[in-house]
Structure formats: structure tokens, C-alpha cells
PDB file of N, CA and C in Angstrom:
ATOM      1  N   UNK A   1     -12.200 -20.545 -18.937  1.00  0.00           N
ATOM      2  CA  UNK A   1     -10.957 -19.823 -19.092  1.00  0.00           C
ATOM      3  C   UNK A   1     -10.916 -19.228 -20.499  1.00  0.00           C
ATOM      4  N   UNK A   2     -10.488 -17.868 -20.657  1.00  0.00           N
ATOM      5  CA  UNK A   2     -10.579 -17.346 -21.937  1.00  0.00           C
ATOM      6  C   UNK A   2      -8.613 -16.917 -21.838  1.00  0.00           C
ATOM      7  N   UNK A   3      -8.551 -16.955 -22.864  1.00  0.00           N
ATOM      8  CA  UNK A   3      -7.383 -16.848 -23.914  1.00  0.00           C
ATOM      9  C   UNK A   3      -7.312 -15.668 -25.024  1.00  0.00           C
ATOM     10  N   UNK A   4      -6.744 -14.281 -24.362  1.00  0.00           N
ATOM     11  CA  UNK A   4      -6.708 -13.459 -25.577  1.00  0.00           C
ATOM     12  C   UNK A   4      -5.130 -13.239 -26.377  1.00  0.00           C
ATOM     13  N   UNK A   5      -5.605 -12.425 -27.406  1.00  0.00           N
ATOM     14  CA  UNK A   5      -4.048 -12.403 -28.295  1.00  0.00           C
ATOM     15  C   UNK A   5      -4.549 -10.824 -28.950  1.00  0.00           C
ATOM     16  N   UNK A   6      -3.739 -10.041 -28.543  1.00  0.00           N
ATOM     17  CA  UNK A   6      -4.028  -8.700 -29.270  1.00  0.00           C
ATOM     18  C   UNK A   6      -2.834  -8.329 -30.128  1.00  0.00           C
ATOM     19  N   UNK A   7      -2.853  -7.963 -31.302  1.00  0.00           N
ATOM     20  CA  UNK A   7      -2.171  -7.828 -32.567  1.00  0.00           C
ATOM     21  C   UNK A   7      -2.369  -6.515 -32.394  1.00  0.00           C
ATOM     22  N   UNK A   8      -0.904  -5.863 -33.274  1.00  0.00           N
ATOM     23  CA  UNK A   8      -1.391  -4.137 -33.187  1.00  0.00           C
ATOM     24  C   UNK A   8      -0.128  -4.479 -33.795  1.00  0.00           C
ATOM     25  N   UNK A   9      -0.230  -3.537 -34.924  1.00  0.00           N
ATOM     26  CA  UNK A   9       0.696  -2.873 -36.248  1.00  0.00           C
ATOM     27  C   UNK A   9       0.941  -1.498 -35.722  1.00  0.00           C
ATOM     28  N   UNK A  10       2.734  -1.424 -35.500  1.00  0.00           N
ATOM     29  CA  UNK A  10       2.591  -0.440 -35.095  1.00  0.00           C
ATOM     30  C   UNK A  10       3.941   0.398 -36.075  1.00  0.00           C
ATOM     31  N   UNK A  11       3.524   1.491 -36.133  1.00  0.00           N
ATOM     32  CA  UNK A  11       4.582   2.435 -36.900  1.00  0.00           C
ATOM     33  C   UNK A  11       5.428   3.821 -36.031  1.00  0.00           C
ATOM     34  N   UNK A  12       6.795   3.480 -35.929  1.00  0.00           N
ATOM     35  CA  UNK A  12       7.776   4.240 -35.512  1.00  0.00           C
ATOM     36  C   UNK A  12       8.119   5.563 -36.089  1.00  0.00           C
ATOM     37  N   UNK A  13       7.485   6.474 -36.220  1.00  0.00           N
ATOM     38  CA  UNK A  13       8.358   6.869 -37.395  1.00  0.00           C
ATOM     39  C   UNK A  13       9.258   8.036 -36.682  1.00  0.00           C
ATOM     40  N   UNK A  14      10.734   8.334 -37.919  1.00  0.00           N
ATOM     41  CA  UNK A  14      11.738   8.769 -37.080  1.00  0.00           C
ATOM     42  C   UNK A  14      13.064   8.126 -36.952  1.00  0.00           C
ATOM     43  N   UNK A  15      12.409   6.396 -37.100  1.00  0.00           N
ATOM     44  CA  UNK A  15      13.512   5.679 -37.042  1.00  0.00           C
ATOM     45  C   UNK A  15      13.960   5.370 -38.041  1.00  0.00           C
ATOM     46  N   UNK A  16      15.740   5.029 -38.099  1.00  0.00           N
ATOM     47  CA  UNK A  16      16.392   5.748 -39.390  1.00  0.00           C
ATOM     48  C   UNK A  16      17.244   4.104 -39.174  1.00  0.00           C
ATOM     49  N   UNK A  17      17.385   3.770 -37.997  1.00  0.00           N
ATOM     50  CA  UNK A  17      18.258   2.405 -37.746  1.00  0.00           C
ATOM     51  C   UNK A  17      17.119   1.134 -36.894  1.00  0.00           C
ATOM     52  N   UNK A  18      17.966   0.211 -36.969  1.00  0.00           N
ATOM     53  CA  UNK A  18      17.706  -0.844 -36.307  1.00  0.00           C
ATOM     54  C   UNK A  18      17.231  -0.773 -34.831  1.00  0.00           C
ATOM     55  N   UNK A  19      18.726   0.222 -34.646  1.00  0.00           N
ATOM     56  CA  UNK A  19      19.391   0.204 -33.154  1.00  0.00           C
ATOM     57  C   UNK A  19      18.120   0.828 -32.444  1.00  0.00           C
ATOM     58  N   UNK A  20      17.606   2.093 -33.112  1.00  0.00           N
ATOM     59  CA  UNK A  20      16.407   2.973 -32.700  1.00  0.00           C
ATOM     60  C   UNK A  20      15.351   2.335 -32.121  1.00  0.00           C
ATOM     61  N   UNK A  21      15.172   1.695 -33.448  1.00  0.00           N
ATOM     62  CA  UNK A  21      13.306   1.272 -33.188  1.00  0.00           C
ATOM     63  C   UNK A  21      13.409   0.191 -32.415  1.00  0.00           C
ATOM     64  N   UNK A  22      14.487  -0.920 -32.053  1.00  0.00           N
ATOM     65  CA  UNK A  22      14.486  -2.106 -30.836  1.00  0.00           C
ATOM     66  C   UNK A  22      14.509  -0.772 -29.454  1.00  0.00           C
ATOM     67  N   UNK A  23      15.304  -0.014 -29.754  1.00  0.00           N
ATOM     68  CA  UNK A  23      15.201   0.592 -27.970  1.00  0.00           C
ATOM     69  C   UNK A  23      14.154   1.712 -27.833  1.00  0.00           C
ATOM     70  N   UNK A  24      13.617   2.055 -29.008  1.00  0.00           N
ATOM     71  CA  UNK A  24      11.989   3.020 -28.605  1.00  0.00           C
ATOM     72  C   UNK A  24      10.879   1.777 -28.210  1.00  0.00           C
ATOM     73  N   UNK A  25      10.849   0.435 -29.438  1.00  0.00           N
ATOM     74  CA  UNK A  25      10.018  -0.334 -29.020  1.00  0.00           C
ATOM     75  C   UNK A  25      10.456  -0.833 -27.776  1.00  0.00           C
ATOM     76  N   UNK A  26      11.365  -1.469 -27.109  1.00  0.00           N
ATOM     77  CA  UNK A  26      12.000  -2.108 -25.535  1.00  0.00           C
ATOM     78  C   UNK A  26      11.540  -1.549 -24.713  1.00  0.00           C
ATOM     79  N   UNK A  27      11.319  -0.135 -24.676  1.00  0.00           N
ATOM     80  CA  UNK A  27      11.029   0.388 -23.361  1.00  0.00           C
ATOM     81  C   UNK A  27       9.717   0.359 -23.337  1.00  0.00           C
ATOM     82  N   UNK A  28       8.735   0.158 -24.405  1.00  0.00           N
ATOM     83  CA  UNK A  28       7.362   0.984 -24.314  1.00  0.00           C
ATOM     84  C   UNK A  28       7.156  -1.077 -23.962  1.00  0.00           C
ATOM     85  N   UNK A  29       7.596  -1.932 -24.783  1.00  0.00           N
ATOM     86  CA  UNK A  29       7.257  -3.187 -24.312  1.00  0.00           C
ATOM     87  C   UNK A  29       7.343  -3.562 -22.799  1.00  0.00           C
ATOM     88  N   UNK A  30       8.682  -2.913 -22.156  1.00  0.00           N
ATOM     89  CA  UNK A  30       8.762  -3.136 -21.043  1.00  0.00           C
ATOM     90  C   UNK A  30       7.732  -2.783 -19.631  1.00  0.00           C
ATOM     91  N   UNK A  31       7.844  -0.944 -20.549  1.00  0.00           N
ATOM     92  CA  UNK A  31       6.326  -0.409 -19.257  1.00  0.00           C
ATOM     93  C   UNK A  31       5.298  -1.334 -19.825  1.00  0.00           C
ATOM     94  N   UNK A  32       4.855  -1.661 -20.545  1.00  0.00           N
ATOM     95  CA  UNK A  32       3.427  -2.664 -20.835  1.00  0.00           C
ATOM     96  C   UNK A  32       3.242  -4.032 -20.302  1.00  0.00           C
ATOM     97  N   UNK A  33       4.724  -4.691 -19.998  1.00  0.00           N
ATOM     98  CA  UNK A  33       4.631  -5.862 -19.254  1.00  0.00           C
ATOM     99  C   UNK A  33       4.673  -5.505 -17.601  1.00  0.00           C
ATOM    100  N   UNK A  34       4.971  -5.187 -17.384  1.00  0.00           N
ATOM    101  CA  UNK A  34       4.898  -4.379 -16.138  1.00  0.00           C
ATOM    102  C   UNK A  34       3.475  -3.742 -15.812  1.00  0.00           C
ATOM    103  N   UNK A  35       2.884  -2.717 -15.953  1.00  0.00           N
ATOM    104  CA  UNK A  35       2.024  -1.884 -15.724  1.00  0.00           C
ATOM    105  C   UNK A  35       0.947  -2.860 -15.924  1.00  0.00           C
ATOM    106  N   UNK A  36       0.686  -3.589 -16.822  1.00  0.00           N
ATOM    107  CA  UNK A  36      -0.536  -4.735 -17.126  1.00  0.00           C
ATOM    108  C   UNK A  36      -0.238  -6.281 -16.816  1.00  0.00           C
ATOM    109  N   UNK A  37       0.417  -6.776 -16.742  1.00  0.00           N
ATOM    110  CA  UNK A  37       0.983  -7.922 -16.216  1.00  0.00           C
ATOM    111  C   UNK A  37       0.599  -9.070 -17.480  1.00  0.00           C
ATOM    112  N   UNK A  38       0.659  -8.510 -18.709  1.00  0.00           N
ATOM    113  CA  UNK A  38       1.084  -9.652 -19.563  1.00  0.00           C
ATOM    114  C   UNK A  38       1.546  -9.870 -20.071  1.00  0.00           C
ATOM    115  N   UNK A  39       1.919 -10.659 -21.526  1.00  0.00           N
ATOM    116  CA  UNK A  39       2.816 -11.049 -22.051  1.00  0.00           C
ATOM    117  C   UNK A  39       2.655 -10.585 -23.320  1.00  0.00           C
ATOM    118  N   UNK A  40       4.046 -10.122 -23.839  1.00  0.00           N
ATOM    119  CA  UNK A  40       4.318  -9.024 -25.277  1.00  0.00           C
ATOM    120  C   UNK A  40       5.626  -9.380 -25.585  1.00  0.00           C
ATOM    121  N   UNK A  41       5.543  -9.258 -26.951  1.00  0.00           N
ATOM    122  CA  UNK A  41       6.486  -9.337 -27.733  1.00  0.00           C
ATOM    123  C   UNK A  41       6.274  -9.000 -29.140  1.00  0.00           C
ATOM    124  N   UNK A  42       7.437  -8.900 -30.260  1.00  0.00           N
ATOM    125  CA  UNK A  42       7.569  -8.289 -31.109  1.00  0.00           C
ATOM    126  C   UNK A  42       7.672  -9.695 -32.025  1.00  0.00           C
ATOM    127  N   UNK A  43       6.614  -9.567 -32.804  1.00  0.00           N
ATOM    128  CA  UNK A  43       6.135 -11.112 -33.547  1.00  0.00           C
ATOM    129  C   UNK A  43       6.845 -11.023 -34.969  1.00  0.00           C
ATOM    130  N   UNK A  44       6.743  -9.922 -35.434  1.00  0.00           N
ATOM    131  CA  UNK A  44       6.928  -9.725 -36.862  1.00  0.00           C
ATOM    132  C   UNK A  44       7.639  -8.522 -37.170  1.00  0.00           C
ATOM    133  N   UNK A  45       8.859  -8.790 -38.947  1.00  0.00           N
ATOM    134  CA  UNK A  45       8.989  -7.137 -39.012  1.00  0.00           C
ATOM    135  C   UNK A  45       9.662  -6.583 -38.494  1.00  0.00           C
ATOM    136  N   UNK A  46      10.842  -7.700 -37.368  1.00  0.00           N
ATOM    137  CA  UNK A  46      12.149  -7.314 -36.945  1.00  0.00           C
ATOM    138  C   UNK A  46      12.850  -6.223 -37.491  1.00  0.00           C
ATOM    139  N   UNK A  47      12.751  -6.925 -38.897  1.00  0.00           N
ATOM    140  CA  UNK A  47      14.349  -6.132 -39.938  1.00  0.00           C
ATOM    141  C   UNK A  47      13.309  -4.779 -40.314  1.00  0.00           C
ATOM    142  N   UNK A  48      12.243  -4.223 -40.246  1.00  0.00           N
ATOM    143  CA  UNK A  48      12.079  -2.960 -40.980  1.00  0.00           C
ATOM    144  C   UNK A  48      12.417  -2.160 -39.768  1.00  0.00           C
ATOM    145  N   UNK A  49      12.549  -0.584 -40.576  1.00  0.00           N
ATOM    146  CA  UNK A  49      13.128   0.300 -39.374  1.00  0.00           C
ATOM    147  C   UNK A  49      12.197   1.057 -38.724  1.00  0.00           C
ATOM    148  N   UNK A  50      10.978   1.334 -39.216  1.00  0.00           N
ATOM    149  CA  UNK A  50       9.762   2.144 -39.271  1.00  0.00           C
ATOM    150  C   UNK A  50       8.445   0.934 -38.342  1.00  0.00           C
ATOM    151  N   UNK A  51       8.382  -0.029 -38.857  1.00  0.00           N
ATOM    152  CA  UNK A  51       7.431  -1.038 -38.513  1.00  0.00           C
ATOM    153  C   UNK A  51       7.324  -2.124 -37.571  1.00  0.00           C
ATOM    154  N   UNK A  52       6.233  -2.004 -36.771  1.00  0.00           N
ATOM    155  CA  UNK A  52       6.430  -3.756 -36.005  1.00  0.00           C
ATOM    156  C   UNK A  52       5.231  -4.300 -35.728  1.00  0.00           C
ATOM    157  N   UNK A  53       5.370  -5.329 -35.719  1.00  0.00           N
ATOM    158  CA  UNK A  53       4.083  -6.285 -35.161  1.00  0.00           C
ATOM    159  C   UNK A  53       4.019  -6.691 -34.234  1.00  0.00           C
ATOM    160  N   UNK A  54       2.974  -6.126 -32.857  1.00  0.00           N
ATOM    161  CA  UNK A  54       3.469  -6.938 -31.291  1.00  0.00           C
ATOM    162  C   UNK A  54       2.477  -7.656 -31.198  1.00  0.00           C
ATOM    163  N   UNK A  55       2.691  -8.678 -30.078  1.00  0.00           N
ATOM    164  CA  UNK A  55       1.467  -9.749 -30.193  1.00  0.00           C
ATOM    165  C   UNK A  55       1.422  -9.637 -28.690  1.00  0.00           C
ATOM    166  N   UNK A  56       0.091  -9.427 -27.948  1.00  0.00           N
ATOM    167  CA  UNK A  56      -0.168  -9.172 -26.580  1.00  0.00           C
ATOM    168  C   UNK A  56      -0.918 -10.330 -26.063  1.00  0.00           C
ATOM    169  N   UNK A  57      -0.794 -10.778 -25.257  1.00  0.00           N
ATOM    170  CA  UNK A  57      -1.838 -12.068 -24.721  1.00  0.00           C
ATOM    171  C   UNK A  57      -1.979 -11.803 -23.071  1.00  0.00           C
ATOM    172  N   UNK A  58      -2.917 -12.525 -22.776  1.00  0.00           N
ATOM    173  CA  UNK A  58      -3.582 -13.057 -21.793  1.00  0.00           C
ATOM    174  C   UNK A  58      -4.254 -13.693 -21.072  1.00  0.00           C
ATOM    175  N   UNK A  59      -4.397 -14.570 -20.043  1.00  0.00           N
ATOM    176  CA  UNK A  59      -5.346 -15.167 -19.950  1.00  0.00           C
ATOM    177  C   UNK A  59      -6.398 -14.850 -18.242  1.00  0.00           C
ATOM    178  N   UNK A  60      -7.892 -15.305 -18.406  1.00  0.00           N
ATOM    179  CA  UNK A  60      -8.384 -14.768 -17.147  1.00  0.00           C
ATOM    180  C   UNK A  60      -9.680 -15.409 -17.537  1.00  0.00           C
ATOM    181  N   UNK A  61     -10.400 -15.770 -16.039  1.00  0.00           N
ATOM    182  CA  UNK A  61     -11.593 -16.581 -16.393  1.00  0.00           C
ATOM    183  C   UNK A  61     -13.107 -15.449 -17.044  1.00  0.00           C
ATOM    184  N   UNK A  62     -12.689 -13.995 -16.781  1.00  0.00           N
ATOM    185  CA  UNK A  62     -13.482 -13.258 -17.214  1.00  0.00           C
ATOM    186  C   UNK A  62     -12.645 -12.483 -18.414  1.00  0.00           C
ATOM    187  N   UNK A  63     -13.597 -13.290 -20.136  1.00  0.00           N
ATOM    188  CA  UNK A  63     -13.243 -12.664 -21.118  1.00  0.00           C
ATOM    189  C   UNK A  63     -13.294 -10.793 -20.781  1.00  0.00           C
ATOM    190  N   UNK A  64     -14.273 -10.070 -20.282  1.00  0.00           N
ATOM    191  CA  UNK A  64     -14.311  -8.809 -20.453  1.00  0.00           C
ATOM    192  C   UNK A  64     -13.156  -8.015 -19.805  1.00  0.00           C
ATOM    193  N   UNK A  65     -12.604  -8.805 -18.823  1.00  0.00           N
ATOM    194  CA  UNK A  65     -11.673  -8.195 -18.046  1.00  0.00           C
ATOM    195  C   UNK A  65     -10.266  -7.704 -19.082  1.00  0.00           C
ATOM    196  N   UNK A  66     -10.181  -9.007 -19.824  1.00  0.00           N
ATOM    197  CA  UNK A  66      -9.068  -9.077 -20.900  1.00  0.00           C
ATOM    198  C   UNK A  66      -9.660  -7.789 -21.953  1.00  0.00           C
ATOM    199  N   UNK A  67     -10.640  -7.778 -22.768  1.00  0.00           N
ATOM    200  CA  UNK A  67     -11.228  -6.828 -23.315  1.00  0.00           C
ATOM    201  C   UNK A  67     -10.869  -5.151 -22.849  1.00  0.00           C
ATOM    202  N   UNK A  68     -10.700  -5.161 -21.321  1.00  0.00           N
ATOM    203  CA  UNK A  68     -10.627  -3.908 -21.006  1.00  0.00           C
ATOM    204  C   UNK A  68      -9.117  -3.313 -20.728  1.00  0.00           C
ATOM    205  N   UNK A  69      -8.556  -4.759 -20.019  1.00  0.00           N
ATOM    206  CA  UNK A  69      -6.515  -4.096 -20.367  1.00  0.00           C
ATOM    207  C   UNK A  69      -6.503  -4.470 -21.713  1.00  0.00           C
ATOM    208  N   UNK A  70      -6.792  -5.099 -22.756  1.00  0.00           N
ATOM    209  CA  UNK A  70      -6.413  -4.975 -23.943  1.00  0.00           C
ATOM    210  C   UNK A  70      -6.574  -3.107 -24.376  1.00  0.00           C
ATOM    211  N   UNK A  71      -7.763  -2.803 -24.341  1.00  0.00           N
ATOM    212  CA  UNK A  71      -8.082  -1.515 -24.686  1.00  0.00           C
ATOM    213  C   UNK A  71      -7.173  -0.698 -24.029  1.00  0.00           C
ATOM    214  N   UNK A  72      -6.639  -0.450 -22.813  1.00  0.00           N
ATOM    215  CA  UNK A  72      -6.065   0.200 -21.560  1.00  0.00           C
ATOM    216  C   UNK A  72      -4.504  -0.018 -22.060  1.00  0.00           C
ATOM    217  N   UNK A  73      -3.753  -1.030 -22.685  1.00  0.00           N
ATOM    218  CA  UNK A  73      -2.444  -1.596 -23.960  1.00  0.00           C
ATOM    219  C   UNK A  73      -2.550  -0.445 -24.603  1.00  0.00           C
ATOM    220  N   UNK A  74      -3.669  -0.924 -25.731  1.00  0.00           N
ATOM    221  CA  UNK A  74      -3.562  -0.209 -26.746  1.00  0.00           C
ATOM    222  C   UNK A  74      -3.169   1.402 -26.705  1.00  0.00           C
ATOM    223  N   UNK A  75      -3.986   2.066 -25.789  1.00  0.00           N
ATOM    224  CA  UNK A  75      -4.164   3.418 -25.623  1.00  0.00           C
ATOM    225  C   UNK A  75      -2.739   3.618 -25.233  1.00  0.00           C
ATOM    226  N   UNK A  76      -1.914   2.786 -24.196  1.00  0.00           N
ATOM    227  CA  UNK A  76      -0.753   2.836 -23.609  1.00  0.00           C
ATOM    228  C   UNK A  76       0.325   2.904 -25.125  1.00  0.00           C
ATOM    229  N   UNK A  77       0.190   2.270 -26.117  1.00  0.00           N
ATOM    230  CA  UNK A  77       0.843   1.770 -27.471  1.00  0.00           C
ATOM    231  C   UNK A  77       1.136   2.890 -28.110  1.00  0.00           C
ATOM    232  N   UNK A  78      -0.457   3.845 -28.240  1.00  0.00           N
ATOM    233  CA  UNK A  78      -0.500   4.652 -28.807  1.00  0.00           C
ATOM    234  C   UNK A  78      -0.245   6.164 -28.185  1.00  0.00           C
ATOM    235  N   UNK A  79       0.063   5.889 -26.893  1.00  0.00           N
ATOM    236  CA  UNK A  79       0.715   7.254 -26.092  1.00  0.00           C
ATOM    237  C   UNK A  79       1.956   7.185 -25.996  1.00  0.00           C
ATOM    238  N   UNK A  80       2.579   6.047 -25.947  1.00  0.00           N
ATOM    239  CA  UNK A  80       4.049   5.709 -25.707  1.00  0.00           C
ATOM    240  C   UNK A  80       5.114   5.904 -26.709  1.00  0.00           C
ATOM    241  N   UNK A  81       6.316   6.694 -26.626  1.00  0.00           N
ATOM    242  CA  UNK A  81       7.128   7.077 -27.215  1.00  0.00           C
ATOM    243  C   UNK A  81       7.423   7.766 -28.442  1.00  0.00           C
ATOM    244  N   UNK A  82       5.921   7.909 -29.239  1.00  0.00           N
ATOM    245  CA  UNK A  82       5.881   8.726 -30.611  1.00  0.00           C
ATOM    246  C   UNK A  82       5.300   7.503 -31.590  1.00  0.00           C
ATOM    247  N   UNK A  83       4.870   6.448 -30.972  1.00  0.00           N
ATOM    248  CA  UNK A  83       4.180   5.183 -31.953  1.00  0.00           C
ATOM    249  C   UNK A  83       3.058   5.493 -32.282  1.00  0.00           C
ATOM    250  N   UNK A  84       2.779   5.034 -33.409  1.00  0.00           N
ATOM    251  CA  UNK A  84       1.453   5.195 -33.995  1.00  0.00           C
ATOM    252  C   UNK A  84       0.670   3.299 -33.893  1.00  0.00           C
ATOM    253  N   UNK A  85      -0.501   3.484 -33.755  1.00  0.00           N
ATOM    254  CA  UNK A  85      -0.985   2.111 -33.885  1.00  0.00           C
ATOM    255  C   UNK A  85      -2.046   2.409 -35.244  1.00  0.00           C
ATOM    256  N   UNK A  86      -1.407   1.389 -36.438  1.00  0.00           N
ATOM    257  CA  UNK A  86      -2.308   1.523 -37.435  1.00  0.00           C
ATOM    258  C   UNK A  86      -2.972   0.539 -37.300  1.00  0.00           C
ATOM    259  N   UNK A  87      -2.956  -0.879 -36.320  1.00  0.00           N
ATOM    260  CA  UNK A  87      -4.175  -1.226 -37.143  1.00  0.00           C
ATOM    261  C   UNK A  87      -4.069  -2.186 -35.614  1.00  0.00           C
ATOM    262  N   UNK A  88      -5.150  -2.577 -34.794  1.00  0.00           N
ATOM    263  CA  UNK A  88      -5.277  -3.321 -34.312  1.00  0.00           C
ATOM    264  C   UNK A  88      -6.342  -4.917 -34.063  1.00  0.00           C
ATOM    265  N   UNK A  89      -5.974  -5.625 -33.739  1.00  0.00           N
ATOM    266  CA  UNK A  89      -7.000  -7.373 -33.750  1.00  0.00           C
ATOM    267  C   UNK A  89      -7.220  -8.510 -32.540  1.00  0.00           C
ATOM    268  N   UNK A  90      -8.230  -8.438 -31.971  1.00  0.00           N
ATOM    269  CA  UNK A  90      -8.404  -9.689 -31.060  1.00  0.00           C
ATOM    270  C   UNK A  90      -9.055 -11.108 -31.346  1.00  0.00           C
ATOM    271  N   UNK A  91      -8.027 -11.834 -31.140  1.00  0.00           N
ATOM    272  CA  UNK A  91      -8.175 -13.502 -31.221  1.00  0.00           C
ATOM    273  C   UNK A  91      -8.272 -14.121 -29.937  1.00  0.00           C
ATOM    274  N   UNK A  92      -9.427 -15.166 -29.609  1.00  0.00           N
ATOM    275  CA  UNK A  92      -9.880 -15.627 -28.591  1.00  0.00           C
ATOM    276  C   UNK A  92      -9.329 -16.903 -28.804  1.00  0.00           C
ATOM    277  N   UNK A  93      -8.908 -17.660 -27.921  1.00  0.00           N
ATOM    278  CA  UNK A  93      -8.722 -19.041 -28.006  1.00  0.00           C
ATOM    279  C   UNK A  93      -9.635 -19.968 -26.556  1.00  0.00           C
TER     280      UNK A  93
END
């Protein structure tokens, strides 16, 4: 059984409030739990208005499978709503 965790720094920009960047990030989190069937959330970096840290996981007895919706996320991250992904990371457990 493999155990992934995908990290991705992501930058809003545009957003001027709070209120913004929870409901540009909400929706793009939402199609991503949905469309890929795992688990996301916003780890870090609440309070900035511009910035966030999501943390993506999964688990499946074939590491590559995870490897390939991780990649198939990301691209989704970086098409979705005007986000930029500066920096992304995979951790195996």
C-alpha cells in the first residue's frame, strides 16, 4: 500500500480579501475532490490574501497510479480559476 501527499504553493492573485481567495480556492478544491476522488485541503496560509498551501493525498496499492492523478491535480490547480502553482512536492509514506 502506498501513501501519497502532494503539496503545491499556490498563488491567487487578484485577491484583495479573505472572502475572495476562500471562495476562488472552495470551488477549485471542490471540483478536485470530486473529479479525482481524494482528499484536499488548505494546510497553511489561511490569513494571507494572495497565498495558500494545499495538501493532496491518497492512497492505492499502485504507487504510479497516485503519481499520475497527482500530475492530472496539479495541471487541474494550475488551470483552475486564475491560480498559479509556484511550487509543487511529493511525500510517500
Amino acid at each position: 500500500m502506498h501513501v501519497g501527499l502532494l503539496t503545491l504553493e499556490i498563488r491567487l492573485p487578484g485577491c484583495d480579501t479573505l472572502k475572495e481567495k476562500r471562495h476562488r480556492l472552495k470551488g477549485v478544491i471542490e471540483r478536485v475532490r470530486s473529479k479525482f476522488n481524494v482528499s484536499v485541503s488548505e494546510v497553511e496560509r489561511q490569513d494571507a490574501h494572495q497565498d495558500a498551501l494545499v495538501g493532496v493525498s491518497m492512497v492505492n496499492m499502485d504507487r504510479k497510479i497516485i503519481e499520475q492523478v497527482f500530475a492530472r491535480v496539479e495541471e487541474f490547480f494550475a488551470e483552475g480559476d486564475g491560480l498559479v502553482v509556484n511550487l509543487s512536492d511529493i511525500e510517500w509514506f
